[in-house]
PDB file of N, CA and C in Angstrom:
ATOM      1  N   UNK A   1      86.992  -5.259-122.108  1.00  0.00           N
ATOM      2  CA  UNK A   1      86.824  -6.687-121.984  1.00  0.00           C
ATOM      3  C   UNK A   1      86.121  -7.184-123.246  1.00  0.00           C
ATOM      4  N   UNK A   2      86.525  -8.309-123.629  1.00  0.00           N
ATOM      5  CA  UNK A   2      85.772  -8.754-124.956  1.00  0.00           C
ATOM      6  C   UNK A   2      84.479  -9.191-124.907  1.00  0.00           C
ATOM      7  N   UNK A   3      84.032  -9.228-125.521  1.00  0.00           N
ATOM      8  CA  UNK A   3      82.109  -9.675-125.224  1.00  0.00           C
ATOM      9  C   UNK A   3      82.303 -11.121-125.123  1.00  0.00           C
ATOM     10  N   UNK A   4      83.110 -11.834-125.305  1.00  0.00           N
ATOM     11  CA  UNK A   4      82.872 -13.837-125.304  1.00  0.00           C
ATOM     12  C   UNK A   4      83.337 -13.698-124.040  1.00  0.00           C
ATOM     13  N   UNK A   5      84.425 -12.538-123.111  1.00  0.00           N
ATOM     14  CA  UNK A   5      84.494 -13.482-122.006  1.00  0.00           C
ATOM     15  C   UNK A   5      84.089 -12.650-120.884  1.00  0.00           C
ATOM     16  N   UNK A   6      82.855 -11.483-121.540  1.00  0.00           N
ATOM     17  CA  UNK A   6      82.271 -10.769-120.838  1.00  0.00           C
ATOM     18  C   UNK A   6      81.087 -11.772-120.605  1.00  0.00           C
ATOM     19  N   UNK A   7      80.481 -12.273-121.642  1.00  0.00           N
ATOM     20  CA  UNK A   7      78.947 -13.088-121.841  1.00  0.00           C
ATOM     21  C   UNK A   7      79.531 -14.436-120.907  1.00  0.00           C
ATOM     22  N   UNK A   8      80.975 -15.082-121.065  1.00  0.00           N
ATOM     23  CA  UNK A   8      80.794 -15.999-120.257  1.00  0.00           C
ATOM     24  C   UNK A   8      81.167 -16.021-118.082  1.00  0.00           C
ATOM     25  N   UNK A   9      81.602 -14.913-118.008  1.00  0.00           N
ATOM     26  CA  UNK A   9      81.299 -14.035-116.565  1.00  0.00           C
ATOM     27  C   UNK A   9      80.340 -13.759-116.474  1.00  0.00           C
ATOM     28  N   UNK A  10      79.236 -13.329-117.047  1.00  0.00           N
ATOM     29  CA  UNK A  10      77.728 -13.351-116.944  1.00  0.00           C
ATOM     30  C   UNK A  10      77.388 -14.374-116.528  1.00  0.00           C
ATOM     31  N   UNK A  11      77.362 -15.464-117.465  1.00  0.00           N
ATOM     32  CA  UNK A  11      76.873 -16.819-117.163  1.00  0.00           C
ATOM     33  C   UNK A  11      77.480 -17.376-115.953  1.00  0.00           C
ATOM     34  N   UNK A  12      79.059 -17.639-115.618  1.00  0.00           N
ATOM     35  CA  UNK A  12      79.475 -18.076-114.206  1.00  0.00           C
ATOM     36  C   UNK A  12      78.604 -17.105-113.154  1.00  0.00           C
ATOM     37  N   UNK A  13      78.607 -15.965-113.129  1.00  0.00           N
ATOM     38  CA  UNK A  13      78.080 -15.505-112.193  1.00  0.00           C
ATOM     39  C   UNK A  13      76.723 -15.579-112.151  1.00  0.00           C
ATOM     40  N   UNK A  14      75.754 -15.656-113.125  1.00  0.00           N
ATOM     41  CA  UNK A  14      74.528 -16.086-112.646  1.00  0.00           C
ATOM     42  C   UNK A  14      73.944 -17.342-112.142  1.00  0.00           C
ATOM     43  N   UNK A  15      75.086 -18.300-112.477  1.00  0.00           N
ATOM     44  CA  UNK A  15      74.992 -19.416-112.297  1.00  0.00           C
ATOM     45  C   UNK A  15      75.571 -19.868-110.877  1.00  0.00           C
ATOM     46  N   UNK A  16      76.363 -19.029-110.217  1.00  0.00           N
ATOM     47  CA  UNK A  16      76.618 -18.948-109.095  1.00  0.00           C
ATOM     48  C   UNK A  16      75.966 -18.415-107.928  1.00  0.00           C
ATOM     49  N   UNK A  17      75.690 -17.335-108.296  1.00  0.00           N
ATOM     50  CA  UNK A  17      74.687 -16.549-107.455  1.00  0.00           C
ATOM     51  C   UNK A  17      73.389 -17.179-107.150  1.00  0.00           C
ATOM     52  N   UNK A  18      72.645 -17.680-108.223  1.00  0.00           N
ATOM     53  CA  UNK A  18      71.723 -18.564-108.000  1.00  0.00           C
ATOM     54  C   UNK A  18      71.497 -19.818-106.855  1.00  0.00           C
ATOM     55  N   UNK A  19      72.762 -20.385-107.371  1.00  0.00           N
ATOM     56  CA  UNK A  19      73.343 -21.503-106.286  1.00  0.00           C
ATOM     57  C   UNK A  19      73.304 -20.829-104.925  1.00  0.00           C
ATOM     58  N   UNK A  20      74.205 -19.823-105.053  1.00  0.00           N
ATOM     59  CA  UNK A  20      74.528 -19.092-103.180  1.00  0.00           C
ATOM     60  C   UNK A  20      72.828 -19.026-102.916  1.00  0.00           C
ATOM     61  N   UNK A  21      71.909 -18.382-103.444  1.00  0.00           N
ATOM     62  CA  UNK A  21      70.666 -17.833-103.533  1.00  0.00           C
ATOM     63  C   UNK A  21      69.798 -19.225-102.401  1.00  0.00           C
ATOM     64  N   UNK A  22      70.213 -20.207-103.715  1.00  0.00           N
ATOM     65  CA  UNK A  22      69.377 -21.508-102.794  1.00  0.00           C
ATOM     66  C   UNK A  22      69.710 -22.082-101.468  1.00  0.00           C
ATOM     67  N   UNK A  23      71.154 -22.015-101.232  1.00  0.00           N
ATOM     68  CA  UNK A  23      71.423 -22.491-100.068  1.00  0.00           C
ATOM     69  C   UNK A  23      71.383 -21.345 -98.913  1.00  0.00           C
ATOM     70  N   UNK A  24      71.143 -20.015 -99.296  1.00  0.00           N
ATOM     71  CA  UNK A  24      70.626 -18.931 -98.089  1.00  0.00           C
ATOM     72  C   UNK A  24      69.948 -18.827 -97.868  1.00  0.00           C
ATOM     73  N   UNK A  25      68.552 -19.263 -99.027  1.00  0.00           N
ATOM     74  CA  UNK A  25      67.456 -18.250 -98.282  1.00  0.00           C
ATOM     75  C   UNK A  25      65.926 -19.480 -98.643  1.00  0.00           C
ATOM     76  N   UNK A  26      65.587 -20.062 -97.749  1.00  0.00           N
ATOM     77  CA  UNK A  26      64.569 -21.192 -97.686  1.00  0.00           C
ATOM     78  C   UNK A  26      63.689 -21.011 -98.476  1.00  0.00           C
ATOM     79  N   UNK A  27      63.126 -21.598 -99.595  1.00  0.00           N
ATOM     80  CA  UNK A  27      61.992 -21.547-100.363  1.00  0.00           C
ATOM     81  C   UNK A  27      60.483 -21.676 -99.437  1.00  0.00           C
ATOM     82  N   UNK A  28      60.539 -21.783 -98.114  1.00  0.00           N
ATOM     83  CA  UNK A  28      59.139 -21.830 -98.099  1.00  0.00           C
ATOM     84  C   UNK A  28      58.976 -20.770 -97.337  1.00  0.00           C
ATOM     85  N   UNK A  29      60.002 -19.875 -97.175  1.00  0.00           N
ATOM     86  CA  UNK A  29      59.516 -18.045 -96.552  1.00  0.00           C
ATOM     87  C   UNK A  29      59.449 -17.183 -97.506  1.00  0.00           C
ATOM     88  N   UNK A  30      60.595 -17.743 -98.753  1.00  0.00           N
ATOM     89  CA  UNK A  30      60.975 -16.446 -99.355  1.00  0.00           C
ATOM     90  C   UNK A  30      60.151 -16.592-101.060  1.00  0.00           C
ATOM     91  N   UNK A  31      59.491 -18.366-101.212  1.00  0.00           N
ATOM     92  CA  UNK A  31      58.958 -18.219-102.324  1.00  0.00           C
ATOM     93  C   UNK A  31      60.544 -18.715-103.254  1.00  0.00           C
ATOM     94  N   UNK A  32      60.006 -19.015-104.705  1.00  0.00           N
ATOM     95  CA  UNK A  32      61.274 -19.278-105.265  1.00  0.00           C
ATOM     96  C   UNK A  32      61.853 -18.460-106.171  1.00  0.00           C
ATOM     97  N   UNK A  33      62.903 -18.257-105.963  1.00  0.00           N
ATOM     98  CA  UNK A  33      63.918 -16.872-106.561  1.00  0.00           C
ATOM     99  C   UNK A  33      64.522 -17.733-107.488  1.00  0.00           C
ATOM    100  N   UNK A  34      64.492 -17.115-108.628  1.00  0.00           N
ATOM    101  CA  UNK A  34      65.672 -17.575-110.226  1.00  0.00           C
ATOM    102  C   UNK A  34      65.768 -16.038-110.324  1.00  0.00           C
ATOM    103  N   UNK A  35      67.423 -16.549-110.360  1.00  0.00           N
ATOM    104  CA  UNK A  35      68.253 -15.539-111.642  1.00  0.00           C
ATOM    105  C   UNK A  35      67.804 -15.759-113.092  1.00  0.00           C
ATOM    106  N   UNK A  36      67.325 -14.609-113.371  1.00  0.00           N
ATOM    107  CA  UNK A  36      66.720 -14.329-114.899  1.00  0.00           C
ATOM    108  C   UNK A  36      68.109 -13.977-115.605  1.00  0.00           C
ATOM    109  N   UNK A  37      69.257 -12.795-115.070  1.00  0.00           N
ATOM    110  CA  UNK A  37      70.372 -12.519-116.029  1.00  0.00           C
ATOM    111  C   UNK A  37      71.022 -11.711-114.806  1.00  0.00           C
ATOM    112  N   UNK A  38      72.345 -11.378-115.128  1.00  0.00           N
ATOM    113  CA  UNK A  38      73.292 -10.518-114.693  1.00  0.00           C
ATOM    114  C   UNK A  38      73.650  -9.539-115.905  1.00  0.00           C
ATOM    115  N   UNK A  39      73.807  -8.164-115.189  1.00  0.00           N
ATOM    116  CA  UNK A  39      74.449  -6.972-115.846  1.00  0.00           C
ATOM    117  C   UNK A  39      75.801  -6.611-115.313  1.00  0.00           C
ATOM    118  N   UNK A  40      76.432  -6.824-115.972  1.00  0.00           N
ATOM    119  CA  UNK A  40      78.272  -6.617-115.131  1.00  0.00           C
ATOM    120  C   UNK A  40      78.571  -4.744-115.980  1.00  0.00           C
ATOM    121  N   UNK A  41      78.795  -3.680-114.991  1.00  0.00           N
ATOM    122  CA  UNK A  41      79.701  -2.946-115.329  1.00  0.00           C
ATOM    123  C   UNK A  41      80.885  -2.892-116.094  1.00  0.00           C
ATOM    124  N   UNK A  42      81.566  -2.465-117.004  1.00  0.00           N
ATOM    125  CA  UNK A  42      82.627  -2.572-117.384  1.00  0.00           C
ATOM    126  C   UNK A  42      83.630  -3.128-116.766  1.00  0.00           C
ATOM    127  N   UNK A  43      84.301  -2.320-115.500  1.00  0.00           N
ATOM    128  CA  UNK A  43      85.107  -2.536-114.765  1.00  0.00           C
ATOM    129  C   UNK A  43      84.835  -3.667-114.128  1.00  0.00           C
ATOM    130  N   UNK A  44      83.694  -4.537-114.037  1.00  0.00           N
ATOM    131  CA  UNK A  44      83.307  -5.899-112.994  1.00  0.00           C
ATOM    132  C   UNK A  44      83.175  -5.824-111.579  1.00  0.00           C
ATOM    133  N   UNK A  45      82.990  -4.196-111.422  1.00  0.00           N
ATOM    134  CA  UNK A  45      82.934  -3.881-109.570  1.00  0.00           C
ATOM    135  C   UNK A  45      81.206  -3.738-109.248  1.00  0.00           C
ATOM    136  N   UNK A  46      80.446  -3.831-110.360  1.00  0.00           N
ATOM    137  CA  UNK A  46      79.178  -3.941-109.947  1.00  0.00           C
ATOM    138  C   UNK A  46      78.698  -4.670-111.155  1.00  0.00           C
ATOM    139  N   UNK A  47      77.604  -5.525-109.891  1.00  0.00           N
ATOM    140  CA  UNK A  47      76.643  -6.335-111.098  1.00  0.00           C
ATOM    141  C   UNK A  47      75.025  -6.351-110.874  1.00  0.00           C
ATOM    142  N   UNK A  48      74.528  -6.024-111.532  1.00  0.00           N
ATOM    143  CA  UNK A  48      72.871  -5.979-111.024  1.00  0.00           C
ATOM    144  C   UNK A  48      71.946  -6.972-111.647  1.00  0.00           C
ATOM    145  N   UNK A  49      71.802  -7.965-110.450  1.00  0.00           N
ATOM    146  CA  UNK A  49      70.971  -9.189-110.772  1.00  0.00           C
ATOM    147  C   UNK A  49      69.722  -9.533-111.039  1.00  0.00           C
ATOM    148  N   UNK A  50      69.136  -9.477-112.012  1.00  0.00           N
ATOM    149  CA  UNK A  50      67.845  -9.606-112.249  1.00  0.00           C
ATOM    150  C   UNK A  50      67.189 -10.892-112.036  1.00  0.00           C
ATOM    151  N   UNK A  51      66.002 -10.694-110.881  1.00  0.00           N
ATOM    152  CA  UNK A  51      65.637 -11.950-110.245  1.00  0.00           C
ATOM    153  C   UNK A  51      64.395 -11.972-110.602  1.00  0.00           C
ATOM    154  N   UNK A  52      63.531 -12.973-110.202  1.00  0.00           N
ATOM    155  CA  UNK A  52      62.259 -13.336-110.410  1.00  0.00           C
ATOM    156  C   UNK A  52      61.836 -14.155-108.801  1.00  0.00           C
ATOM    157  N   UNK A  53      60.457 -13.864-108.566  1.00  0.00           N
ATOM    158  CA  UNK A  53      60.386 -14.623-107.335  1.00  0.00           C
ATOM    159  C   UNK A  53      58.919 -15.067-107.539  1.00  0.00           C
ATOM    160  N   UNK A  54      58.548 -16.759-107.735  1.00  0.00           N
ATOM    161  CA  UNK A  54      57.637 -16.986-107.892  1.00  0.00           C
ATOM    162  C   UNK A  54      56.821 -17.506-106.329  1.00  0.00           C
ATOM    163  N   UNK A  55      55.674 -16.930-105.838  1.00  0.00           N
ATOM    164  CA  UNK A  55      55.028 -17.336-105.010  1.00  0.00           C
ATOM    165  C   UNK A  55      54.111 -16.484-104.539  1.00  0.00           C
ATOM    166  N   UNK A  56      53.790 -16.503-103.044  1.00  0.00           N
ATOM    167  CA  UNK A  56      52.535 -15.254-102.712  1.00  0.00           C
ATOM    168  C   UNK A  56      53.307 -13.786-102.814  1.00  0.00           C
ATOM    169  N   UNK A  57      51.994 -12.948-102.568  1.00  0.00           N
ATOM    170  CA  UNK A  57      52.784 -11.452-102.362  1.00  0.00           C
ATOM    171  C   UNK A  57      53.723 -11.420-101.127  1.00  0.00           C
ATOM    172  N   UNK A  58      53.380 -12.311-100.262  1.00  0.00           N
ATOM    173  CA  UNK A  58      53.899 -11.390 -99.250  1.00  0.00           C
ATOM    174  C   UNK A  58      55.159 -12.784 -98.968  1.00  0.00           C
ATOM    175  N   UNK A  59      55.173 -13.781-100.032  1.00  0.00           N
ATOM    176  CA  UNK A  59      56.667 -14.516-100.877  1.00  0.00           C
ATOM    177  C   UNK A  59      57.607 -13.368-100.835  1.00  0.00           C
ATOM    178  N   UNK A  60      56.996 -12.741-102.020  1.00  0.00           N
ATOM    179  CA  UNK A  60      58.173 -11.858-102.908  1.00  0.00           C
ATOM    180  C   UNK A  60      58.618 -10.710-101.828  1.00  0.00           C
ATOM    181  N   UNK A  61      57.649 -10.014-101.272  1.00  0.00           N
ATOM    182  CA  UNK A  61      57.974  -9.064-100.234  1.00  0.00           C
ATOM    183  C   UNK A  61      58.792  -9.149 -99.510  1.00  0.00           C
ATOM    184  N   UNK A  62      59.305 -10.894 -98.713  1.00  0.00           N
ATOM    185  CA  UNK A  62      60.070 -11.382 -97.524  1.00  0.00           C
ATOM    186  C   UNK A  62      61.392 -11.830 -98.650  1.00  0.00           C
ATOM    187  N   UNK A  63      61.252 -12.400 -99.629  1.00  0.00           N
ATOM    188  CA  UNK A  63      62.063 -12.875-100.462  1.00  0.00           C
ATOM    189  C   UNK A  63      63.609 -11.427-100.874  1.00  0.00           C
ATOM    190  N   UNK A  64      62.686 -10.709-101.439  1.00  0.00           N
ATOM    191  CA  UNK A  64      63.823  -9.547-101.698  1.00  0.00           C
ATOM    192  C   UNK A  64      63.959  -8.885-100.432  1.00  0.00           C
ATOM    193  N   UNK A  65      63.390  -8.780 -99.656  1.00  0.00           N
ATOM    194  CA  UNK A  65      63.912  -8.674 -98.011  1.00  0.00           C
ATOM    195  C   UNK A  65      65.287  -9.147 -97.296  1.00  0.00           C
ATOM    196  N   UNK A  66      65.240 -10.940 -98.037  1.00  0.00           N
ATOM    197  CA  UNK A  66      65.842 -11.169 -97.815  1.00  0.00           C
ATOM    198  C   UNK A  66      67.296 -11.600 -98.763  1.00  0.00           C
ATOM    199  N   UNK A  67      67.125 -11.051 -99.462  1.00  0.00           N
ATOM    200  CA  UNK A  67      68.355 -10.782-100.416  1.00  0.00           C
ATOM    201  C   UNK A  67      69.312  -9.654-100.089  1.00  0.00           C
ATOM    202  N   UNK A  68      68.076  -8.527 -99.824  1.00  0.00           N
ATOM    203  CA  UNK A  68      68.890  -7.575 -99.725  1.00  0.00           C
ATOM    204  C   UNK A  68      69.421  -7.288 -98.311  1.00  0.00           C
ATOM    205  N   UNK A  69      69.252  -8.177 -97.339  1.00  0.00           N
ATOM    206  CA  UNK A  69      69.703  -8.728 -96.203  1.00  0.00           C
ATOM    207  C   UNK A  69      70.570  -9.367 -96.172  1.00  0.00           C
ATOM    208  N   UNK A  70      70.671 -10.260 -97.121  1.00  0.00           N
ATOM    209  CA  UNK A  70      72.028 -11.735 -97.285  1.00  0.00           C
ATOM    210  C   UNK A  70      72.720 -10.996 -98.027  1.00  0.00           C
ATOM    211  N   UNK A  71      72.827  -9.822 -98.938  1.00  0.00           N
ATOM    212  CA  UNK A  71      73.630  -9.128 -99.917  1.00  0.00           C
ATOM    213  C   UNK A  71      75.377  -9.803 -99.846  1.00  0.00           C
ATOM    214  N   UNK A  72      75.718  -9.426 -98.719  1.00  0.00           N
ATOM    215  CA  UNK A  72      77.173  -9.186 -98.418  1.00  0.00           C
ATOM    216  C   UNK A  72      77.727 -10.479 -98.485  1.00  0.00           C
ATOM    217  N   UNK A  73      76.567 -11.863 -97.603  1.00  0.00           N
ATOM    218  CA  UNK A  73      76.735 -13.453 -97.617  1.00  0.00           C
ATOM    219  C   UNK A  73      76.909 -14.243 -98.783  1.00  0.00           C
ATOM    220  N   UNK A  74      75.811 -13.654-100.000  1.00  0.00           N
ATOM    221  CA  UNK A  74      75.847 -14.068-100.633  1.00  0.00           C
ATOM    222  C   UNK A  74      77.180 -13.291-101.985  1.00  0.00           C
ATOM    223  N   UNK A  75      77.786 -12.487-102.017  1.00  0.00           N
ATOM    224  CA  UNK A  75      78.481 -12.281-102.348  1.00  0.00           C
ATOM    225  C   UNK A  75      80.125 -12.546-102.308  1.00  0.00           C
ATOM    226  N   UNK A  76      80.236 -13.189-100.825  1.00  0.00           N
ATOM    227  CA  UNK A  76      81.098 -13.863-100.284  1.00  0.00           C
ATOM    228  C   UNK A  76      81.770 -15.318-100.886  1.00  0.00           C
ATOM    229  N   UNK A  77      80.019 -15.797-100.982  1.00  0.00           N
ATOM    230  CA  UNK A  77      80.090 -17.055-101.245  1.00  0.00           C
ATOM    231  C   UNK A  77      80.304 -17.550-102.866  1.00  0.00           C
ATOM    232  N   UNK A  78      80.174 -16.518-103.742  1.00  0.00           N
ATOM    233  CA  UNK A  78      80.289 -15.984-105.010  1.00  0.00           C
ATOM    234  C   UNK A  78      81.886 -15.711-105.240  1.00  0.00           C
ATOM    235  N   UNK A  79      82.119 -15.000-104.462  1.00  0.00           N
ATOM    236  CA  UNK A  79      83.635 -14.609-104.460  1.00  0.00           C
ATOM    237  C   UNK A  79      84.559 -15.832-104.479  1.00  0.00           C
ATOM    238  N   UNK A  80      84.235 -16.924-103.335  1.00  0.00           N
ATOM    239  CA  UNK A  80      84.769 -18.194-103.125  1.00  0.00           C
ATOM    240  C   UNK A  80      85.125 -19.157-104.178  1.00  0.00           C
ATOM    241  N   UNK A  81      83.504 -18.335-104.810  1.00  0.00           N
ATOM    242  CA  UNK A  81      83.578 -20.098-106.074  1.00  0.00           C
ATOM    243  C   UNK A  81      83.749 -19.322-107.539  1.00  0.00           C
ATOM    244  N   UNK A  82      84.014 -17.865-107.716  1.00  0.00           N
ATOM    245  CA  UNK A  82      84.629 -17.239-108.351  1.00  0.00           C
ATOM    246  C   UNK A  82      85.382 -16.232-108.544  1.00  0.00           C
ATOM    247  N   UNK A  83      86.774 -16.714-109.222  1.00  0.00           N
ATOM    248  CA  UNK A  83      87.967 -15.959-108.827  1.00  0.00           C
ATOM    249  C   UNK A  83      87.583 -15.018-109.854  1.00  0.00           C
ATOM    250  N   UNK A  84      87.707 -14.130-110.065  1.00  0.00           N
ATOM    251  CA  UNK A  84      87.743 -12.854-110.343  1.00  0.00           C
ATOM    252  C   UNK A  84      88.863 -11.162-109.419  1.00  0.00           C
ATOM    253  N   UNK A  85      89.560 -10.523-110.220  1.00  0.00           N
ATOM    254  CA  UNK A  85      90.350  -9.708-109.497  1.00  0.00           C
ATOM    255  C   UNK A  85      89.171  -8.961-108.729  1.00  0.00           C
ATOM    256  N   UNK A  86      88.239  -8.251-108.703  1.00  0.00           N
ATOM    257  CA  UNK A  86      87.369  -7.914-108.022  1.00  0.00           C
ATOM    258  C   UNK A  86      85.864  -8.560-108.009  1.00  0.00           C
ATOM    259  N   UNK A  87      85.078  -8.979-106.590  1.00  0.00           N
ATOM    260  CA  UNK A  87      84.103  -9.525-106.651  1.00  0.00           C
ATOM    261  C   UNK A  87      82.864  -8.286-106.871  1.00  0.00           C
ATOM    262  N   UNK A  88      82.479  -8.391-107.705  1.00  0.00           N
ATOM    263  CA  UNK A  88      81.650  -7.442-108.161  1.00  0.00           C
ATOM    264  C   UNK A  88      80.795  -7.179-106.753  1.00  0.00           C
ATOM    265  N   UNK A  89      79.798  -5.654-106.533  1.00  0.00           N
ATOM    266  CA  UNK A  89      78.997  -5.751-105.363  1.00  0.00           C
ATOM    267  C   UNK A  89      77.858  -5.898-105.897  1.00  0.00           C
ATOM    268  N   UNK A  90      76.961  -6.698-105.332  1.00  0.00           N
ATOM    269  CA  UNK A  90      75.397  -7.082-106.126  1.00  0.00           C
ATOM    270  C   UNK A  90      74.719  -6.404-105.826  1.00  0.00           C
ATOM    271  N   UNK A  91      73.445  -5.888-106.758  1.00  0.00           N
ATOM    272  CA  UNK A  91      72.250  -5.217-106.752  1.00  0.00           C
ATOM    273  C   UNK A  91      71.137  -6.442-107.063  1.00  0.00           C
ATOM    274  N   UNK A  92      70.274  -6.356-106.210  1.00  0.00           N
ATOM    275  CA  UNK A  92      69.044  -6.923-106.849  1.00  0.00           C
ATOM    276  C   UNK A  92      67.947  -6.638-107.450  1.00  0.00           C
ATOM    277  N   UNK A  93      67.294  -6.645-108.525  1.00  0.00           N
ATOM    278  CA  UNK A  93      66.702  -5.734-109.102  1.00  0.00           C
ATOM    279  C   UNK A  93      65.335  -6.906-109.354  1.00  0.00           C
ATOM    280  N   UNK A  94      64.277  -6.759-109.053  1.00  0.00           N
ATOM    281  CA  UNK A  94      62.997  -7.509-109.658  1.00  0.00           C
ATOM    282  C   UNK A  94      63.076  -7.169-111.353  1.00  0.00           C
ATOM    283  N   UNK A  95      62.826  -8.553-111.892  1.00  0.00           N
ATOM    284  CA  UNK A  95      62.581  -8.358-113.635  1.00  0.00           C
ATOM    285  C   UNK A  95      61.275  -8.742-113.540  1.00  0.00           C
ATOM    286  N   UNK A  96      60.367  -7.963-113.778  1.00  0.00           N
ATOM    287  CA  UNK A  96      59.208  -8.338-114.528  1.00  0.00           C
ATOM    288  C   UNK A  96      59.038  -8.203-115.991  1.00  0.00           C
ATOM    289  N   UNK A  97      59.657  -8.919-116.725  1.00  0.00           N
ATOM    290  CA  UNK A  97      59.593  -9.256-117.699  1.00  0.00           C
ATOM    291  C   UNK A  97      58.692 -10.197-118.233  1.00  0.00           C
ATOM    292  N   UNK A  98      58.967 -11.218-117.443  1.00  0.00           N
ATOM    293  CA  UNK A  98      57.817 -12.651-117.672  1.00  0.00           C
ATOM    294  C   UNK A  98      56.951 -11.933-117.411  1.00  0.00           C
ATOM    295  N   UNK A  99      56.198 -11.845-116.768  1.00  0.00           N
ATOM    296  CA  UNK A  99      54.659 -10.984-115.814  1.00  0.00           C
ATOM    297  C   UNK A  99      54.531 -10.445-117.443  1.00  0.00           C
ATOM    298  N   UNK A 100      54.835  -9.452-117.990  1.00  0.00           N
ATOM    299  CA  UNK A 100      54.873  -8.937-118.822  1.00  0.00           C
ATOM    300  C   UNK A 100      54.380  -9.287-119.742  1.00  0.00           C
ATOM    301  N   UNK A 101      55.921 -10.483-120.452  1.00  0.00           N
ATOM    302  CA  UNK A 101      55.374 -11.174-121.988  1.00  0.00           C
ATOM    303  C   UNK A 101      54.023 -11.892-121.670  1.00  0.00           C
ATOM    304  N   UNK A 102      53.776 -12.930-120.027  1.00  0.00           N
ATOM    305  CA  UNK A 102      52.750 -13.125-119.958  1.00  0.00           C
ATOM    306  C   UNK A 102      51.364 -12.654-120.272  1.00  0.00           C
ATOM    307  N   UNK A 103      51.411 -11.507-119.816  1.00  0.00           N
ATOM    308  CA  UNK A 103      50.533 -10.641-119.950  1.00  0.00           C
ATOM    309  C   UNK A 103      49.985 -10.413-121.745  1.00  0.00           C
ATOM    310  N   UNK A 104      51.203 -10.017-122.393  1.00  0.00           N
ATOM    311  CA  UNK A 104      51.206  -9.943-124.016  1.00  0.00           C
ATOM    312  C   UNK A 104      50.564 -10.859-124.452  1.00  0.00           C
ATOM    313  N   UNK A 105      51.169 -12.404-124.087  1.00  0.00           N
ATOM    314  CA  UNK A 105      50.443 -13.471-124.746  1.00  0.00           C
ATOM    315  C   UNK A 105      49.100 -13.839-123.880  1.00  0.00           C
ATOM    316  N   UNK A 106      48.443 -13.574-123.080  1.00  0.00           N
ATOM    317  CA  UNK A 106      47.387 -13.215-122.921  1.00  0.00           C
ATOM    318  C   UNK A 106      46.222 -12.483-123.793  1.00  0.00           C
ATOM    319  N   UNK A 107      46.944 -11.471-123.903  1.00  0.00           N
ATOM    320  CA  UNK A 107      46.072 -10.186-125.230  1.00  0.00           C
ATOM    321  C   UNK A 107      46.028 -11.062-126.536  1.00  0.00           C
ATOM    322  N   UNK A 108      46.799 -12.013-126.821  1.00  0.00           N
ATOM    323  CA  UNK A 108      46.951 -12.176-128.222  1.00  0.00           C
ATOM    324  C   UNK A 108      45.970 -13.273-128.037  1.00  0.00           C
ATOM    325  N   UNK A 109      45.835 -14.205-127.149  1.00  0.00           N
ATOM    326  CA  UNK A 109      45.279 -15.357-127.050  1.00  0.00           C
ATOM    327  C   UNK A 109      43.975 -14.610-126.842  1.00  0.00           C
ATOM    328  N   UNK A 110      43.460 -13.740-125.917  1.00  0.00           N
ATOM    329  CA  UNK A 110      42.144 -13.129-126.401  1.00  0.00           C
ATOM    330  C   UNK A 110      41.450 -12.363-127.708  1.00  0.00           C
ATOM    331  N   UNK A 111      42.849 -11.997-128.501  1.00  0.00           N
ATOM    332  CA  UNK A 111      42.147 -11.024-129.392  1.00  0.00           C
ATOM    333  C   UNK A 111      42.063 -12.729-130.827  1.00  0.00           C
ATOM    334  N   UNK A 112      42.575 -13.838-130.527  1.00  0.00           N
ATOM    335  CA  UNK A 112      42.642 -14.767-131.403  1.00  0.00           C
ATOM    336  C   UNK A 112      40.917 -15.786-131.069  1.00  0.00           C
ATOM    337  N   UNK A 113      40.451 -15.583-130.050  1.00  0.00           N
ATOM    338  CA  UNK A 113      39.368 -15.572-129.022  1.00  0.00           C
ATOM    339  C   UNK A 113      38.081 -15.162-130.132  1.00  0.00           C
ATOM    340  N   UNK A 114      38.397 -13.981-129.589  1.00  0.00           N
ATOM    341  CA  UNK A 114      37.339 -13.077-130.084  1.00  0.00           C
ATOM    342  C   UNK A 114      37.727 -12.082-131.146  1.00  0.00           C
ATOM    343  N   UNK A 115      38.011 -12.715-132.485  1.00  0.00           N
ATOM    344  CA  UNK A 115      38.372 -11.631-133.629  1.00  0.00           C
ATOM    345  C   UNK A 115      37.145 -10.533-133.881  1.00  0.00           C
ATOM    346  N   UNK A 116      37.862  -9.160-133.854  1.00  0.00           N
ATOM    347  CA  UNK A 116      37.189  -8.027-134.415  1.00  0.00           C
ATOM    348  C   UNK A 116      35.872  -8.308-135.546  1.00  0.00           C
ATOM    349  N   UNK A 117      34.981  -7.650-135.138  1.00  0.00           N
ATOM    350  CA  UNK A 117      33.542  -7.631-136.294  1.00  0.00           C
ATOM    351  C   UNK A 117      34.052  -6.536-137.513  1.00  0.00           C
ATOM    352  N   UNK A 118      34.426  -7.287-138.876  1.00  0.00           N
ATOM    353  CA  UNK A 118      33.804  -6.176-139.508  1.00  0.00           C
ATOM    354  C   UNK A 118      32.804  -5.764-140.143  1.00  0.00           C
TER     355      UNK A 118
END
């Protein structure tokens, strides 16, 4: 598959999934879930969705609970609003990435804080 219309199946599908995402699963149990990116397999029979879920712990806990509960629903509804010869099967995967860079620019904003004595 070519990478322009691999990168733009990425984008329909994250942009879809997201959508299915909001209308399944209530923001005030599950906290709020964004699609960060999709990883499509070669073949397009699997895709592993990298999510983010902003809210309490026990948000995120019920949140991917309930993803990986709606799996099959929300893939359905994906399938509907994109034709594709096979609907890929979804994985959900937590990205802590943000948490992360957060974290980075944290360190930098302290070490800019308090510069080293020499």
């Amino acid at each position: 598959m070519s990478s322009h219309r691999a990168l733009r199946v990425r984008e329909l599908l994250k942009r879809e999934i997201g959508e299915a995402i909001r209308r399944e699963i209530p923001v005030e149990q599950a906290g709020l879930i964004s699609v960060n990116d999709v990883e499509l397999a070669g073949d397009l029979r699997l895709a592993t969705v990298f999510i983010s879920i902003l809210g309490s712990a026990e948000q995120q806990r019920t949140g991917i609970a309930q993803l990986h509960k709606n799996r099959t629903r929300i893939q359905g509804l994906v399938a509907k609003a994109v034709i594709l010869k096979y609907t890929p099967q979804l994985r959900f995967v937590i990205d802590d990435s943000i948490a992360r860079g957060n974290r980075v620019l944290e360190i930098i904003a302290e070490l800019e804080r308090d510069p080293p004595a020499k």
